[in-house]
Protein backbone atom coordinates (compact mmCIF):
# COMPACT_ATOMS: atom_id res chain seq x y z
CA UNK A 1 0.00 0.00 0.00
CA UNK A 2 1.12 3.78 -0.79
CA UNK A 3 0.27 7.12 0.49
CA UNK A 4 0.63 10.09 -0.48
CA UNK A 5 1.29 13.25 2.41
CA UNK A 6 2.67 16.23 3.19
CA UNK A 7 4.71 18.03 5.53
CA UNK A 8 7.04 20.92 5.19
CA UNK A 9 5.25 22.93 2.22
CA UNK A 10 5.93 19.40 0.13
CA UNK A 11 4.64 16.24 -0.82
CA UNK A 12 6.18 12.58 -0.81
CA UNK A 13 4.74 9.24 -2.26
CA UNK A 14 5.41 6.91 0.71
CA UNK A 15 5.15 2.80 1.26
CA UNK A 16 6.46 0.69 4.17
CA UNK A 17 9.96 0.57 4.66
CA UNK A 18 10.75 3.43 2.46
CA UNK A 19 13.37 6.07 4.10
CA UNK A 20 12.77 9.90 3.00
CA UNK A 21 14.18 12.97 4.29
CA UNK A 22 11.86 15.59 4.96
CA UNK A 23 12.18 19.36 6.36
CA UNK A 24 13.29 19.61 10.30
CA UNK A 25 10.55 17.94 12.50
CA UNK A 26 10.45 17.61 16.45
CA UNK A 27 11.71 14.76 17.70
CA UNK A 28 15.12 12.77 18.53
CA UNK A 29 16.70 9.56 16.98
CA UNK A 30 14.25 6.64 17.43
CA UNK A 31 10.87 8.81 18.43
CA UNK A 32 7.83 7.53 16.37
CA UNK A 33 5.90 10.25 14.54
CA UNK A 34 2.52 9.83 12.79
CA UNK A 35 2.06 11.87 9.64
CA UNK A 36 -1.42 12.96 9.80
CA UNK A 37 -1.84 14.83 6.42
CA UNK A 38 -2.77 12.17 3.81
CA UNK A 39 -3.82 13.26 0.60
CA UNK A 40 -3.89 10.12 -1.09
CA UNK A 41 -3.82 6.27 -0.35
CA UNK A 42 -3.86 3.21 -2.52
CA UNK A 43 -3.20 0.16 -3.39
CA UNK A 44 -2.49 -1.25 -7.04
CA UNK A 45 -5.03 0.82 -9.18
CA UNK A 46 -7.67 0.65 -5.96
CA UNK A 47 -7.95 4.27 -3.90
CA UNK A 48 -8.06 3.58 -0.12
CA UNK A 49 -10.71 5.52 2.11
CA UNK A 50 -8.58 8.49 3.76
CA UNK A 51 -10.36 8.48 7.41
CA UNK A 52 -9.04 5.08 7.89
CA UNK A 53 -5.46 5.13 6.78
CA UNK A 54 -2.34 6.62 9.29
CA UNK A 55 0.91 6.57 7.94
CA UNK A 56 3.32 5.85 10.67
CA UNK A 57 7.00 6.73 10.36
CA UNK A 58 10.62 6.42 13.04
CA UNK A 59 13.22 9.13 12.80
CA UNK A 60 16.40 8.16 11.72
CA UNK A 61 18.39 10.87 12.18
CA UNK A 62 18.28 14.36 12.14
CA UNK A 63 20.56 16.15 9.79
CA UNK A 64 21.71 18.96 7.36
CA UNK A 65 21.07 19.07 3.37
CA UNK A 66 24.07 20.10 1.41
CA UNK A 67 25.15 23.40 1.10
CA UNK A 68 23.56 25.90 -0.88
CA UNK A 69 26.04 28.96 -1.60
CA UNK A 70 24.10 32.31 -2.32
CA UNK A 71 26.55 34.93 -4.12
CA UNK A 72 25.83 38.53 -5.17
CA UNK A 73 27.19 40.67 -7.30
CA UNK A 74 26.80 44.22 -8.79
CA UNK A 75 28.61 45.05 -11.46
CA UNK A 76 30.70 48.20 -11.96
CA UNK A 77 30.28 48.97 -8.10
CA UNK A 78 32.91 46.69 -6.33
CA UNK A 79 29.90 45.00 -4.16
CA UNK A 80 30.26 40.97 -3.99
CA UNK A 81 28.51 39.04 -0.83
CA UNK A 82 29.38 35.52 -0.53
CA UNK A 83 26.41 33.35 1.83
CA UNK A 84 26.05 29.96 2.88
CA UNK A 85 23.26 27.54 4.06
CA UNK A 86 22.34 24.21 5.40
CA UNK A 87 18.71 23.26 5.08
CA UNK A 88 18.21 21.11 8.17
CA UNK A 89 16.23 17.77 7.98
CA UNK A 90 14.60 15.02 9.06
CA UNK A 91 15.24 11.51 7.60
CA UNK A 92 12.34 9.02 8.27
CA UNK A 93 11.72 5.40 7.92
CA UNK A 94 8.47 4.60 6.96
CA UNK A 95 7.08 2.04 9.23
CA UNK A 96 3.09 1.55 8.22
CA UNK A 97 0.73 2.80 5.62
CA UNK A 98 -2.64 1.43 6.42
CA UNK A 99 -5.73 2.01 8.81
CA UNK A 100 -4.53 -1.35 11.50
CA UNK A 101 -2.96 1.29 13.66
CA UNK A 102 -6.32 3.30 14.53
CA UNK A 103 -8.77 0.61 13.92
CA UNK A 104 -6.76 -1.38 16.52
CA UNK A 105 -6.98 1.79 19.10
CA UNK A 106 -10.51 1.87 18.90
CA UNK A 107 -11.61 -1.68 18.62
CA UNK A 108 -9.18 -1.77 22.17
CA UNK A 109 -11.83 0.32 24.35
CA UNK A 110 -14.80 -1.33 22.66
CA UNK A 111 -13.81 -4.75 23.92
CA UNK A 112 -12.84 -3.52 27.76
CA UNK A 113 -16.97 -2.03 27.49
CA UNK A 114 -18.51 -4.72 26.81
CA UNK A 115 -17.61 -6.95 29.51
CA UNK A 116 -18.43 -4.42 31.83
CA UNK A 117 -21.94 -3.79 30.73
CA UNK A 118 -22.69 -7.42 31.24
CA UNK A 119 -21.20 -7.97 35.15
CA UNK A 120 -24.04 -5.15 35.51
């Protein structure tokens, strides 16, 4: 199964066990993030229902893109300014595509009702 989300102003085809690096997001080595902005889900030629499907992701690492040197110049008036930068990122391992994840977590609390309601 793919998806399709966003984060950071862009947008990345995903499927399990794919690795993408992805603008700075909160979080240290090992933390497991959900990516909650699907815009598309599928599988084969088949579109998936979006309220079911959670894409579920572990961060790598967090790093720094290579850099990007910004240099300006006007001519015939001796000005020249010579910049750097380092985007910084996120790379992620793609864990899950699918709805399991939150079908599980509510199917969970249904199961701890009902035998409850019949020891009353």
């Amino acid at each position: 199964m793919f998806a399709i989300v966003r984060t950071g102003g862009k947008q990345y085809r995903v499927a399990a066990g794919d690795k993408i690096a992805v603008e700075k997001l909160a979080g240290a080595a090992g933390d497991k993030i959900t990516l909650g902005d699907v815009l598309l889900a599928g599988d084969g030629g088949e579109i998936a229902d979006l309220a079911s499907v959670v894409v579920s992701a572990e961060i790598i690492a967090q790093a720094k893109s290579e850099k990007v040197i910004v240099f300006k110049k006007r001519r015939r008036h001796n000005y020249r300014r010579k910049n750097g930068h380092r985007q910084q990122l996120t790379l992620l391992r793609i864990l899950a595509v699918g709805g399991e994840d939150k079908k599980a977590k509510k199917a969970a609390p249904q199961a701890e009702a009902a035998p409850a309601a019949a020891a009353e």
